[in-house]
N, C-alpha and C. Protein backbone atom coordinates (compact mmCIF):
# COMPACT_ATOMS: atom_id res chain seq x y z
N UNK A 1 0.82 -1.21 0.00
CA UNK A 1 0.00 0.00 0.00
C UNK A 1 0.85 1.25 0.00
N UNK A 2 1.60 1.42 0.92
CA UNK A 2 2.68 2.49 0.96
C UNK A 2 3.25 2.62 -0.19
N UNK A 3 4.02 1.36 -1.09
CA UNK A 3 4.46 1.78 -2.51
C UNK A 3 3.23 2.91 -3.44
N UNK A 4 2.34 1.67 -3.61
CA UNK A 4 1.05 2.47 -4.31
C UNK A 4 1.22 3.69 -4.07
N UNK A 5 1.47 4.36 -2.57
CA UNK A 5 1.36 5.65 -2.24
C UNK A 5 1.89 6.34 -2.72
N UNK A 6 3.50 6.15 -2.64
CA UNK A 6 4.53 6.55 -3.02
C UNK A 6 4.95 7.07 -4.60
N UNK A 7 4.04 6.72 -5.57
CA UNK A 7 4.64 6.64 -6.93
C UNK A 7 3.51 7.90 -7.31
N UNK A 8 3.01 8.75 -6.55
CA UNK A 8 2.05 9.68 -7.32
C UNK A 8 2.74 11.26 -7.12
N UNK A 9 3.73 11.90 -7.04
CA UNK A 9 4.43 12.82 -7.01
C UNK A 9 4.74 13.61 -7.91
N UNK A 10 4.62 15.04 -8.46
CA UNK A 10 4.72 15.49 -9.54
C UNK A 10 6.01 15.12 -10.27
N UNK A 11 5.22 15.51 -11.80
CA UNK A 11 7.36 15.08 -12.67
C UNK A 11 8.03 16.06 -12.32
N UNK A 12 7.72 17.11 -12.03
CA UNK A 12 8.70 18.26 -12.13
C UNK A 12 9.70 18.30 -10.60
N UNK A 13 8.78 17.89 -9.47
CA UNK A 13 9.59 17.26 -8.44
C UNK A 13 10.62 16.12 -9.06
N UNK A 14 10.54 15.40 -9.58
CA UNK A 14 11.16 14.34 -9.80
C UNK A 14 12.62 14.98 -11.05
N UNK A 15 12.01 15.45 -11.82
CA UNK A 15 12.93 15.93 -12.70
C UNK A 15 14.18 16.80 -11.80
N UNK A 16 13.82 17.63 -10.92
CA UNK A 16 14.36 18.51 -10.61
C UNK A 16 15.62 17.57 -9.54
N UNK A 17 15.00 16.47 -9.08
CA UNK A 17 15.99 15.97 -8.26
C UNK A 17 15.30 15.56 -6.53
N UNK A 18 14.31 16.89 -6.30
CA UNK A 18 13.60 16.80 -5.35
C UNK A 18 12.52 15.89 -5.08
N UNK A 19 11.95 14.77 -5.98
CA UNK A 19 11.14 14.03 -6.08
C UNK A 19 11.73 12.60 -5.04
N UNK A 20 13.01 12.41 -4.82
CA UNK A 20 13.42 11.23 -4.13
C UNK A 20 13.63 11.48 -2.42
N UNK A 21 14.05 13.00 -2.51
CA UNK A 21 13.94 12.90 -0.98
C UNK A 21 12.40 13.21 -0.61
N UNK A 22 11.65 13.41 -1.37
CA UNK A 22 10.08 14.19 -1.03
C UNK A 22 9.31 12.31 -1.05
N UNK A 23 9.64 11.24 -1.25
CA UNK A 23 9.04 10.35 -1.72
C UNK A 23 9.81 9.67 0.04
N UNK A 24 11.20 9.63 0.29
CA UNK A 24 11.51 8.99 1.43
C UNK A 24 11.13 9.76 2.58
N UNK A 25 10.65 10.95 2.62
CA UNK A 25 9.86 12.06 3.59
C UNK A 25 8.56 11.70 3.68
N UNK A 26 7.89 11.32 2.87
CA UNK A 26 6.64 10.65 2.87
C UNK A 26 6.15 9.36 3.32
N UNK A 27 7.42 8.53 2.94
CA UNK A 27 7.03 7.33 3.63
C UNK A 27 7.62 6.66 5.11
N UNK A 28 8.64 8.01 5.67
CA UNK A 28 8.70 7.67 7.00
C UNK A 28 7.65 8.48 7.54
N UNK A 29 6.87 9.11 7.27
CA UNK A 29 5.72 9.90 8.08
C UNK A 29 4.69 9.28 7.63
N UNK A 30 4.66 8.33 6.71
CA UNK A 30 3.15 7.71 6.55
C UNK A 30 3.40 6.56 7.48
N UNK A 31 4.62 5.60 7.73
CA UNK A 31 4.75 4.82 8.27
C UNK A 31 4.63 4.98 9.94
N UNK A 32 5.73 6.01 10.25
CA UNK A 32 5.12 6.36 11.60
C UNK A 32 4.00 6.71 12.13
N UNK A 33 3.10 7.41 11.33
CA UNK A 33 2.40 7.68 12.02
C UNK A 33 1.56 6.83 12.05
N UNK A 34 1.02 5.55 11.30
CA UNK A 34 0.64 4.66 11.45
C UNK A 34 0.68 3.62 12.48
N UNK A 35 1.94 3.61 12.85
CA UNK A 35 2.57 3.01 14.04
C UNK A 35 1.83 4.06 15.13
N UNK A 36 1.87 4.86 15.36
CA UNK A 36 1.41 5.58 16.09
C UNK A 36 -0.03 5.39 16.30
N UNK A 37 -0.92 5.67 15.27
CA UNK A 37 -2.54 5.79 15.37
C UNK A 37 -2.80 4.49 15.94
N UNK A 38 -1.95 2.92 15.08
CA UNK A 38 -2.33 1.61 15.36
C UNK A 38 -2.00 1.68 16.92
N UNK A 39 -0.92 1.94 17.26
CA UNK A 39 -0.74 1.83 18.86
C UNK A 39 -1.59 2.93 19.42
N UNK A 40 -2.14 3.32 19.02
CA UNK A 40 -3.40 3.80 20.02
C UNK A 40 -4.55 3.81 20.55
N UNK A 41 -4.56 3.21 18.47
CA UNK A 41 -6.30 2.15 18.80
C UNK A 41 -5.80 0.76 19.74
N UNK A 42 -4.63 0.80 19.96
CA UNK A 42 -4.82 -0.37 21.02
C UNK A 42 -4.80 -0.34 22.42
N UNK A 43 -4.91 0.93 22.64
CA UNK A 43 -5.12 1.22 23.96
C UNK A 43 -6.69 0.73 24.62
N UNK A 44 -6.81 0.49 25.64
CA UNK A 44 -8.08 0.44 26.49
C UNK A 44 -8.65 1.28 26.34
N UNK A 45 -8.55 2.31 27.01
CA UNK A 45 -8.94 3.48 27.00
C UNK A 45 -9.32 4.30 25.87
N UNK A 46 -8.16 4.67 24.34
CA UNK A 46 -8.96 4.46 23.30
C UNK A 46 -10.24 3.68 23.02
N UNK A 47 -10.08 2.37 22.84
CA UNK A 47 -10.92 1.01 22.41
C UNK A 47 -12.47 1.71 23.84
N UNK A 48 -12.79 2.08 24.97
CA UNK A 48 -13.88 2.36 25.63
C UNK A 48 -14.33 3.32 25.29
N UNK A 49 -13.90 5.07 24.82
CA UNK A 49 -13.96 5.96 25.14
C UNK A 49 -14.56 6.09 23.45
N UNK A 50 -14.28 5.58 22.18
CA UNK A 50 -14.06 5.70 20.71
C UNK A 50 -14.35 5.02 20.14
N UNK A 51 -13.81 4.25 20.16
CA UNK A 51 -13.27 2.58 19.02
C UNK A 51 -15.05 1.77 19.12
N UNK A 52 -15.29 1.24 20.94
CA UNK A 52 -16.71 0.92 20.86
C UNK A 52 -17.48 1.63 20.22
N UNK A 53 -17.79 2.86 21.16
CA UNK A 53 -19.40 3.89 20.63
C UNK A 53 -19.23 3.80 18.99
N UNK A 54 -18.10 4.21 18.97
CA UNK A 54 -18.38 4.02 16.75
C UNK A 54 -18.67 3.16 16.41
N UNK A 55 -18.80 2.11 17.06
CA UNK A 55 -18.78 0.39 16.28
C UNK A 55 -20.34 0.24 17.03
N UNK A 56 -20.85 1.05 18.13
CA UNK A 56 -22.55 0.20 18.53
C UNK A 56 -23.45 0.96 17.51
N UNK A 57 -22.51 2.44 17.23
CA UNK A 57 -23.12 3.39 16.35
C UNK A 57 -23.22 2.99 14.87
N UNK A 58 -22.29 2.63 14.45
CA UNK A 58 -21.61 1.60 13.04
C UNK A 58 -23.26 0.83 12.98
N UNK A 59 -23.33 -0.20 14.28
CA UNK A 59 -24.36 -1.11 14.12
C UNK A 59 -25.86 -0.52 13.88
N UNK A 60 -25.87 0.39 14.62
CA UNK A 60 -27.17 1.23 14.57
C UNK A 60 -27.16 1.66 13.62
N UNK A 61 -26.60 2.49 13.07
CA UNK A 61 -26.91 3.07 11.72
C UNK A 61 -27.00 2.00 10.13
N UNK A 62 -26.61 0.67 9.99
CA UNK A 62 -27.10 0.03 9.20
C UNK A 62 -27.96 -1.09 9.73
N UNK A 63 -28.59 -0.99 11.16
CA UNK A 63 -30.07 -1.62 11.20
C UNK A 63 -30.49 -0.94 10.66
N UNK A 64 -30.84 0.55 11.67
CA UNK A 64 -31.46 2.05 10.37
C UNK A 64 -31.72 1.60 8.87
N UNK A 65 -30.73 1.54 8.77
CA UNK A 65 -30.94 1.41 6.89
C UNK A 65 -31.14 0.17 6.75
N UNK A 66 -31.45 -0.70 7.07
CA UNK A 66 -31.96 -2.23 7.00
C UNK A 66 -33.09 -2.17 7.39
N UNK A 67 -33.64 -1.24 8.37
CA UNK A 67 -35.18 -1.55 8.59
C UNK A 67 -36.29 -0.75 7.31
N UNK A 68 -35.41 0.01 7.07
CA UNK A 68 -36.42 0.80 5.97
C UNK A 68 -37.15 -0.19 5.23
N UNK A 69 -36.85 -1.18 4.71
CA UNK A 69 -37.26 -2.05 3.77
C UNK A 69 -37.05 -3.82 4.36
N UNK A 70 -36.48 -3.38 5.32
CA UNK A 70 -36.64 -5.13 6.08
C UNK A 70 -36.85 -5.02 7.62
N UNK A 71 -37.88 -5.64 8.18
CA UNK A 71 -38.48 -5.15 9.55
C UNK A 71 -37.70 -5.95 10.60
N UNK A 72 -37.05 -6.79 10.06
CA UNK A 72 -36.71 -8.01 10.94
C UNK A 72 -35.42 -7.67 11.39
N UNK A 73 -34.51 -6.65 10.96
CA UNK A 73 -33.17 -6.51 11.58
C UNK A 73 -33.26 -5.86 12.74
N UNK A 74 -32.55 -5.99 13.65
CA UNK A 74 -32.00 -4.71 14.56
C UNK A 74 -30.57 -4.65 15.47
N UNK A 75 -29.80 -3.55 15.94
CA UNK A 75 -29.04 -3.54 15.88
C UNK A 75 -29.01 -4.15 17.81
N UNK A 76 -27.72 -4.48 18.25
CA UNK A 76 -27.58 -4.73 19.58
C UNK A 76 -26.49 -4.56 20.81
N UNK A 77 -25.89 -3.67 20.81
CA UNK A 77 -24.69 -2.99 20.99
C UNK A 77 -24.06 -3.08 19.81
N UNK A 78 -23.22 -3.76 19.57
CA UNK A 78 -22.18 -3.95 18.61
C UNK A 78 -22.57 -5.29 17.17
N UNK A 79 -23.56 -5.39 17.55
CA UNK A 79 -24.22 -7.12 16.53
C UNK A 79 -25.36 -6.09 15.94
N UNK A 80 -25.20 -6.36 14.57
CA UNK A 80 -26.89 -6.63 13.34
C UNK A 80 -27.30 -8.03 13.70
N UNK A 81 -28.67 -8.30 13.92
CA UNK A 81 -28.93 -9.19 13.66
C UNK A 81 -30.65 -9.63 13.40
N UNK A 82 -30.96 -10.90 13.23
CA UNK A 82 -32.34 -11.02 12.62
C UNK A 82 -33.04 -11.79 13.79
N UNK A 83 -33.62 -11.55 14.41
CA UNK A 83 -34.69 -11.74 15.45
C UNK A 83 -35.51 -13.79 15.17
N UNK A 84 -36.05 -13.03 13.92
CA UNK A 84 -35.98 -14.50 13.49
C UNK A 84 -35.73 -15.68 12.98
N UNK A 85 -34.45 -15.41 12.07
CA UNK A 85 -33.69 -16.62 12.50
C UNK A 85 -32.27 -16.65 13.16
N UNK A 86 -32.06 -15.44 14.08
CA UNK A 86 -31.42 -15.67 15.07
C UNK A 86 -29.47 -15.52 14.37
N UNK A 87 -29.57 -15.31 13.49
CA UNK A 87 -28.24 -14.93 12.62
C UNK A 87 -27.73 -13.41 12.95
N UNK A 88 -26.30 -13.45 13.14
CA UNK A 88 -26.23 -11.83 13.33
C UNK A 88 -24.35 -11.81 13.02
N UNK A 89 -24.50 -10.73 12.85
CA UNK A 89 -22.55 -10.52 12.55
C UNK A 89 -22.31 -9.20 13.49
N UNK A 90 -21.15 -9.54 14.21
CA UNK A 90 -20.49 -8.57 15.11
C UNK A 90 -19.90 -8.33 14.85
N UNK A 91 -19.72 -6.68 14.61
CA UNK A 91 -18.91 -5.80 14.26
C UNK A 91 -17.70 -5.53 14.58
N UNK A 92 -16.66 -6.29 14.73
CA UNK A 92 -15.22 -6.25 15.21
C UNK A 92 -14.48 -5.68 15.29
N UNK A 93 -13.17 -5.38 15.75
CA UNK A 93 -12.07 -4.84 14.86
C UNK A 93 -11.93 -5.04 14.08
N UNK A 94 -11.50 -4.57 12.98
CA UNK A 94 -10.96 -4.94 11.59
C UNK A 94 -12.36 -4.96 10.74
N UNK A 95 -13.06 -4.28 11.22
CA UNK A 95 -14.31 -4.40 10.86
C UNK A 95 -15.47 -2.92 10.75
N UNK A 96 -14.62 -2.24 11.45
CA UNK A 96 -15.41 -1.43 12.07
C UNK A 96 -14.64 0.37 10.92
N UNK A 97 -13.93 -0.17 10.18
CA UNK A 97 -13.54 0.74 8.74
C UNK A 97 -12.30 1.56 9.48
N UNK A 98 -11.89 1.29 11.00
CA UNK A 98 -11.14 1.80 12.02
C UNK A 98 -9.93 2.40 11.48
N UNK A 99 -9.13 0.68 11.30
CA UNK A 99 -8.17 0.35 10.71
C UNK A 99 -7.41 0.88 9.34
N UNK A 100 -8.82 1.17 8.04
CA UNK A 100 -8.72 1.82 7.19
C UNK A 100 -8.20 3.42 7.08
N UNK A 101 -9.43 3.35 7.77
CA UNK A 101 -9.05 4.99 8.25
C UNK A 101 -8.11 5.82 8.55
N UNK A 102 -7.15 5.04 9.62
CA UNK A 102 -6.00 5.01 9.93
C UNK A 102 -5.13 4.99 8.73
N UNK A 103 -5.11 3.85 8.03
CA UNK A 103 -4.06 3.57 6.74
C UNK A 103 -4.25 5.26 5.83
N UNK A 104 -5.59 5.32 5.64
CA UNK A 104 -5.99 6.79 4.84
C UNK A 104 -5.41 8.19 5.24
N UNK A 105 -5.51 8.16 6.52
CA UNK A 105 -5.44 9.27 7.38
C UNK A 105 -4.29 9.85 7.63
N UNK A 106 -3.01 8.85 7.51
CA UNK A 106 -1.92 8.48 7.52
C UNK A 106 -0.75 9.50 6.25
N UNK A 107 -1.64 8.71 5.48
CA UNK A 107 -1.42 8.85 3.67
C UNK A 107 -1.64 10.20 3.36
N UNK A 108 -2.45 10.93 4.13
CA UNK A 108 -2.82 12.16 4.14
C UNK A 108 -2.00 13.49 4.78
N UNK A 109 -1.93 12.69 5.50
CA UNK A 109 -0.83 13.50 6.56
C UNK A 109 0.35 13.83 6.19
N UNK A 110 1.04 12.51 5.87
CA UNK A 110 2.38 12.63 4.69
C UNK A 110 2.31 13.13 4.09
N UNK A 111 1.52 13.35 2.90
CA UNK A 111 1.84 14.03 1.31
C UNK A 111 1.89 15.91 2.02
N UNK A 112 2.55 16.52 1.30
CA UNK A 112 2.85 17.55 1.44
C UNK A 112 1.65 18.57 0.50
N UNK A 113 0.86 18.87 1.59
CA UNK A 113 -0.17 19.96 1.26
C UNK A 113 -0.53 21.18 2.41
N UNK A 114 -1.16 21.75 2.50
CA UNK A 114 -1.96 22.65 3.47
C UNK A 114 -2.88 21.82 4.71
N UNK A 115 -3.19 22.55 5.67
CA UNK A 115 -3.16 21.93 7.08
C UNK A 115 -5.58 22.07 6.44
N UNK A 116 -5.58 22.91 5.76
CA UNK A 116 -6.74 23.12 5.32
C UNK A 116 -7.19 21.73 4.34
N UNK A 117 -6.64 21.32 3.58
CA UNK A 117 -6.17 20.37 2.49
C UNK A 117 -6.16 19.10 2.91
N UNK A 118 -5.86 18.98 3.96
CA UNK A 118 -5.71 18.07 5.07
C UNK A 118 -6.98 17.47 5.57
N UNK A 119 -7.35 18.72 6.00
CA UNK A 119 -8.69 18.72 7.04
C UNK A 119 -9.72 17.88 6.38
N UNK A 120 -9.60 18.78 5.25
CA UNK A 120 -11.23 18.28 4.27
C UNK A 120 -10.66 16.73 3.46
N UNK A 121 -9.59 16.64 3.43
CA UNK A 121 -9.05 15.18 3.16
C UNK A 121 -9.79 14.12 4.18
N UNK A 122 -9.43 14.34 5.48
CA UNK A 122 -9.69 13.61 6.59
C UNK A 122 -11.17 13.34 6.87
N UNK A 123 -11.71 14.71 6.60
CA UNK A 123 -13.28 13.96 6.92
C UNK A 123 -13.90 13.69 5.95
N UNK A 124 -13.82 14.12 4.39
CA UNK A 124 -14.73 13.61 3.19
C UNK A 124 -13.94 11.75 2.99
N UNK A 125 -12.26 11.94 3.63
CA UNK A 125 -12.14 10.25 3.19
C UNK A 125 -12.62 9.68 4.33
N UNK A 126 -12.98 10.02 5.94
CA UNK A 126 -13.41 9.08 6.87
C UNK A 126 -15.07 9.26 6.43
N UNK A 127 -15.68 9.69 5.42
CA UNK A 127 -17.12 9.78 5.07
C UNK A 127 -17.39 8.81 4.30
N UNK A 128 -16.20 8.68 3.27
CA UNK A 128 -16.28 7.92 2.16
C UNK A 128 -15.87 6.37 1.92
N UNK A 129 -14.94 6.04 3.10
CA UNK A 129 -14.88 4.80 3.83
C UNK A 129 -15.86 4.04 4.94
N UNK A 130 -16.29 4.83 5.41
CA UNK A 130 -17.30 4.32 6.38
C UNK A 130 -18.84 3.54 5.86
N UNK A 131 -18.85 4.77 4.51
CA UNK A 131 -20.12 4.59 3.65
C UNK A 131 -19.67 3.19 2.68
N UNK A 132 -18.81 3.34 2.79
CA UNK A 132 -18.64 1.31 1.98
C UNK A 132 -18.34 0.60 3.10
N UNK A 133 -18.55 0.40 4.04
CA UNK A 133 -18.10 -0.05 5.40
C UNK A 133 -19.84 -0.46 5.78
N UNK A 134 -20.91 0.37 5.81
CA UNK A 134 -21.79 0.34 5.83
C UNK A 134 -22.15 -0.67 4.92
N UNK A 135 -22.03 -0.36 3.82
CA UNK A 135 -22.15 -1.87 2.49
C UNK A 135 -21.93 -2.68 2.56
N UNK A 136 -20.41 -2.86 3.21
CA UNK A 136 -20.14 -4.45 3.92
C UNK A 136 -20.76 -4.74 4.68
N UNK A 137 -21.30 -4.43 5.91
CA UNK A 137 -21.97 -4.78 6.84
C UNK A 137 -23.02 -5.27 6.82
N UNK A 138 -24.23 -4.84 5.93
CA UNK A 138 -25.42 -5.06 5.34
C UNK A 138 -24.82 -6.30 4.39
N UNK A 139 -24.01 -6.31 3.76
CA UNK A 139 -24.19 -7.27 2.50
C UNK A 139 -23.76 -8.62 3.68
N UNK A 140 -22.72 -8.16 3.79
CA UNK A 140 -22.24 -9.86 4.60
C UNK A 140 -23.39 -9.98 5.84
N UNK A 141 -24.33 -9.02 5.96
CA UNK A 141 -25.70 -9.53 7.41
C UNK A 141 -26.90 -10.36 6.16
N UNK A 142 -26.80 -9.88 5.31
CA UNK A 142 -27.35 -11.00 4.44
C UNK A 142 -26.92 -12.15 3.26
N UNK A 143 -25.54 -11.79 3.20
CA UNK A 143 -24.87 -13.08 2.81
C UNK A 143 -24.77 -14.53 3.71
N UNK A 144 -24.74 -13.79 4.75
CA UNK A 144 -24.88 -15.21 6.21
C UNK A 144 -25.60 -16.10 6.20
N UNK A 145 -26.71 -15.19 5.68
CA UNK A 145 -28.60 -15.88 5.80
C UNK A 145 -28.26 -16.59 4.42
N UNK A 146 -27.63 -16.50 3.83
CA UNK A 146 -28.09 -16.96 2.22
C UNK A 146 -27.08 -18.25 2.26
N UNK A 147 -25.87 -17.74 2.19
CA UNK A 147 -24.82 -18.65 2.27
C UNK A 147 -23.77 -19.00 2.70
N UNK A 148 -23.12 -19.49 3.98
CA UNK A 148 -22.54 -19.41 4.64
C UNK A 148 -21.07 -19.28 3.91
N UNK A 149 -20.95 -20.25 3.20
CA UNK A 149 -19.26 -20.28 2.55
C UNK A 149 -19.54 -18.81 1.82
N UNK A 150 -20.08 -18.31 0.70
CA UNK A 150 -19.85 -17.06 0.04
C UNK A 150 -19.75 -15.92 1.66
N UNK A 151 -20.06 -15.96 2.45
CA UNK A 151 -19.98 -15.22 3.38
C UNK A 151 -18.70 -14.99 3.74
N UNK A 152 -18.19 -16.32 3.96
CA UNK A 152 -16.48 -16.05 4.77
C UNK A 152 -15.74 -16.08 3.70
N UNK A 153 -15.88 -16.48 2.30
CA UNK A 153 -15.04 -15.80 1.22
C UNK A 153 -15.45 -14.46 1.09
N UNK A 154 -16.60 -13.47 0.91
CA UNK A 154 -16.91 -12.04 1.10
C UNK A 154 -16.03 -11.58 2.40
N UNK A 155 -16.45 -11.92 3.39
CA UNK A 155 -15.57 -11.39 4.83
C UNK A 155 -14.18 -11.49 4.95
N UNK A 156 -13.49 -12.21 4.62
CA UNK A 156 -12.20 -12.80 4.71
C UNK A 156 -11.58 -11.95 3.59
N UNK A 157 -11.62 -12.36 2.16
CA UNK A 157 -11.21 -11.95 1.11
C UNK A 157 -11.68 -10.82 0.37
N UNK A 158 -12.72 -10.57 -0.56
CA UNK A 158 -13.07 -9.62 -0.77
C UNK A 158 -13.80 -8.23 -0.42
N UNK A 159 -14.04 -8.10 0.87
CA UNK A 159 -14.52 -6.88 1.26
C UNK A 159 -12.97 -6.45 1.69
N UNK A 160 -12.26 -7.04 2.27
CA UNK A 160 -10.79 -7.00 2.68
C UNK A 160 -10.19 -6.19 1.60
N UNK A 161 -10.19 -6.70 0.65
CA UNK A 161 -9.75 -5.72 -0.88
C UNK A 161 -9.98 -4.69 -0.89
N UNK A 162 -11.65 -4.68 -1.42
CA UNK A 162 -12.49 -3.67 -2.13
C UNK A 162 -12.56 -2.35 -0.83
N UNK A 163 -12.17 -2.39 0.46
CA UNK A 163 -11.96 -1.62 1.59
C UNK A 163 -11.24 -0.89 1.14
N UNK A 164 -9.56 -1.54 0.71
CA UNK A 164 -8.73 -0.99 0.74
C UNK A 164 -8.51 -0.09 -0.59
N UNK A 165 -8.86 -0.85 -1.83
CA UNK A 165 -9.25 -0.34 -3.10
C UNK A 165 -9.67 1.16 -2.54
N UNK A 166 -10.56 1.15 -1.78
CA UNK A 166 -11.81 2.47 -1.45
C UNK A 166 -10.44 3.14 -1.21
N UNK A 167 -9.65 3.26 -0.14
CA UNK A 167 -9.15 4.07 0.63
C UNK A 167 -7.54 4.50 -0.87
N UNK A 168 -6.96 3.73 -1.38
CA UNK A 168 -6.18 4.44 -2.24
C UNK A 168 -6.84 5.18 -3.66
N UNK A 169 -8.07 4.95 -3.74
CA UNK A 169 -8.98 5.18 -4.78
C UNK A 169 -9.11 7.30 -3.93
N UNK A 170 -9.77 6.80 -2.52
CA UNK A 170 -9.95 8.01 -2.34
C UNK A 170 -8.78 8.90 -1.97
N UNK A 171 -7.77 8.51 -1.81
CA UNK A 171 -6.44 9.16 -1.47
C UNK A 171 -5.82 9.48 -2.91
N UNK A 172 -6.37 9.07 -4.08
CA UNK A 172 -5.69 9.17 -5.34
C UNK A 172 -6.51 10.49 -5.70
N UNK A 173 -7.72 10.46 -5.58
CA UNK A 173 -8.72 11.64 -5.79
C UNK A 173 -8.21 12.39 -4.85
N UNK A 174 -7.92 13.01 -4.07
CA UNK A 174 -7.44 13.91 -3.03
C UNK A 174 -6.42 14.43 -3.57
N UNK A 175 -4.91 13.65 -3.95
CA UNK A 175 -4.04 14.33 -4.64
C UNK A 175 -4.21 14.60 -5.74
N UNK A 176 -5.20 14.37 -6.77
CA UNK A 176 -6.03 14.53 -7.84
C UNK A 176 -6.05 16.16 -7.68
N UNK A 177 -6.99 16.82 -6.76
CA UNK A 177 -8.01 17.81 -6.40
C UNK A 177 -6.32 18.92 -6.34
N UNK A 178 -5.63 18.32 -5.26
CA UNK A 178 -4.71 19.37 -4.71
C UNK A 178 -3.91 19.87 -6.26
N UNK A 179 -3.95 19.37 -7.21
CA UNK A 179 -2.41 19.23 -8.40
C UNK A 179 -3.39 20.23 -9.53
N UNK A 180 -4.83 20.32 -9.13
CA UNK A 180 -5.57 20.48 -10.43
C UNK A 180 -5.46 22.02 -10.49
N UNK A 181 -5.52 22.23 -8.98
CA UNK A 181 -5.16 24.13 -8.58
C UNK A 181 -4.12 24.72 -9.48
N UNK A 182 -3.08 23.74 -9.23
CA UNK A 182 -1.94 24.24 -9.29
C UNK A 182 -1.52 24.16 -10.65
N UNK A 183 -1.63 23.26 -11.46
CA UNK A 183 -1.28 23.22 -12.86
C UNK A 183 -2.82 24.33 -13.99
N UNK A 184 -3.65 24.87 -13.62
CA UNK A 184 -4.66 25.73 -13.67
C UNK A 184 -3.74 27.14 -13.75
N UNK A 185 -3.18 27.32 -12.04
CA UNK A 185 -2.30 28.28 -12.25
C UNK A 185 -0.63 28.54 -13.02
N UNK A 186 -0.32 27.25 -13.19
CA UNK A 186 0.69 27.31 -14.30
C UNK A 186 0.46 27.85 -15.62
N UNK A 187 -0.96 27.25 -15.94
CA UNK A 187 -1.87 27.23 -17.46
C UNK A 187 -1.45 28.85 -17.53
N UNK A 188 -2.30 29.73 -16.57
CA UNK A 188 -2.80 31.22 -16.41
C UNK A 188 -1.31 32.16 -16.59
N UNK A 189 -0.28 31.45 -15.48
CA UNK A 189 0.41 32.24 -15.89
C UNK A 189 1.80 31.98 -17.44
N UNK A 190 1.36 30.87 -17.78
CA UNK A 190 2.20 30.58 -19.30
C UNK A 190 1.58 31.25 -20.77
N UNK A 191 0.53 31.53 -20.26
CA UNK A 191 -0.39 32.03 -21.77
C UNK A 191 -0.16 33.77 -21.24
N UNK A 192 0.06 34.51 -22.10
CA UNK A 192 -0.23 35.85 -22.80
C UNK A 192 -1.14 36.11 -23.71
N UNK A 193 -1.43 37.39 -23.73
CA UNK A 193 -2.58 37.66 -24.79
C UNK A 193 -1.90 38.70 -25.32
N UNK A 194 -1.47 38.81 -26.43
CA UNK A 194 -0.87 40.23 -27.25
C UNK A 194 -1.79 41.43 -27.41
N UNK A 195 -0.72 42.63 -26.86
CA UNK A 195 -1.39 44.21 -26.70
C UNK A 195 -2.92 44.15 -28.11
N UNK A 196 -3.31 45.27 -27.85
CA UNK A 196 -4.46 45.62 -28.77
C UNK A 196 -3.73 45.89 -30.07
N UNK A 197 -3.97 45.84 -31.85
CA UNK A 197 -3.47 46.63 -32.55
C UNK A 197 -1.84 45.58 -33.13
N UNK A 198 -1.77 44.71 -32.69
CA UNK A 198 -0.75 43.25 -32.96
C UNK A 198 0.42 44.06 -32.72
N UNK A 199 0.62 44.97 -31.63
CA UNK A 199 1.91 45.54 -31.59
C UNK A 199 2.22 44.67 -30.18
N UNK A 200 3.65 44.32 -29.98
CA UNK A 200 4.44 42.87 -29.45
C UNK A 200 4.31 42.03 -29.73
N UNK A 201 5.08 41.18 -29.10
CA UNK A 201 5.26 40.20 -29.29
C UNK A 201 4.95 39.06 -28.52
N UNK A 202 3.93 37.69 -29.16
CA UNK A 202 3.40 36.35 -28.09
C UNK A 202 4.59 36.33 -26.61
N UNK A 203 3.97 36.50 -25.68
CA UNK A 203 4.57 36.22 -24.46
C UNK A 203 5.45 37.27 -24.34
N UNK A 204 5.09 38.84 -24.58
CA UNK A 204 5.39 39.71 -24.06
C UNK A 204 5.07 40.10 -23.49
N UNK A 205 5.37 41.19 -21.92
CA UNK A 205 4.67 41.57 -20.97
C UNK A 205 4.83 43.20 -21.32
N UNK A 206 3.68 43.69 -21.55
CA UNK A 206 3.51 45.49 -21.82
C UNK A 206 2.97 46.08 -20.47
N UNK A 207 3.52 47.05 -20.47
CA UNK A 207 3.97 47.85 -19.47
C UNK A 207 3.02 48.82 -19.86
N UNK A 208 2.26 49.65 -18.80
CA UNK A 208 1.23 50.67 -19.38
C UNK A 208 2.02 51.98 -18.84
């Protein structure tokens, strides 16, 4: 994942020479701080105060959206489950889009932008992970009921992916957004428009 990260840096950084130390600056601050966030979600005190309430909340909010159209779910601290036939999936670690978040949040932090840039990074990608996090949750609370083996290949293997897919997908769009400013203002200031009357010359600057 960190490689993935690593290879999206402008050419002109790279040309210039500055692209290799800006790429090993990035990935000791994506790495640490990862180390960091992970050792924190492993605290107790984190995990009571955070880590739970998001995960009974996690559960609540896709009974919510499971009851709209199916009466039989509901949520139970930390478990979806179906009343009548008694099936339910608990929302775990590694489960709870926590983990992701972290990896995202991380990735964000590193790349070299504005503390503003940042901000709106952090909460449109913890919006945009959670909301496929939600998808998993619902799909594998009724993959269970349907079929047990497609369930723990969905749980195990492919939501495992398609999570992570989400999170460099939305970290690719982010440095997307930040580069589009900036090469806009390259555009603006490389073009000239010649005086009135064709007197100068393309990419002359007239002086009034």
């Amino acid at each position: 994942m960190a490689a993935l990260f690593c290879c999206n840096f402008s050419p002109a950084a790279r040309a210039n020479g500055a692209g290799s130390h800006t790429m090993k600056r990035f990935f000791l601050i994506f790495v640490l701080l990862q180390l960091l966030l992970f050792g924190l979600n492993m605290l107790n005190s984190v995990q009571q105060s955070v880590v739970l309430p998001w995960t009974s909340l996690l559960a609540q909010m896709c009974a919510y959206l499971v009851t709209t159209f199916d009466a039989t779910a509901m949520a139970s601290g930390k478990v979806l489950w179906n009343p009548s036939t008694g099936f339910g999936v608990s929302i775990e670690p590694g489960c709870n889009g926590v983990e992701a978040c972290i990896v995202l949040f991380s990735a964000i932090m590193a790349y070299p932008s504005s503390w503003r840039a940042k901000l709106v990074g952090i909460v449109l990608g913890f919006v945009a992970v959670q909301a496929v996090n939600v998808v998993r949750v619902i799909s594998l609370f009724y993959l269970g009921q349907w079929d047990e083996a497609v369930f723990k290949f969905a749980h195990e293997y492919l939501w495992q992916a398609l999570i992570m897919i989400d999170v460099l997908i939305v970290w690719l769009l982010w440095v997307r957004s930040l580069q589009r400013p900036a090469d806009d203002a390259s555009d603006d200031v490389g073009s000239t428009t010649p005086p009135p009357g064709g007197g100068g010359s393309p990419g002359e600057l007239v002086h009034a």
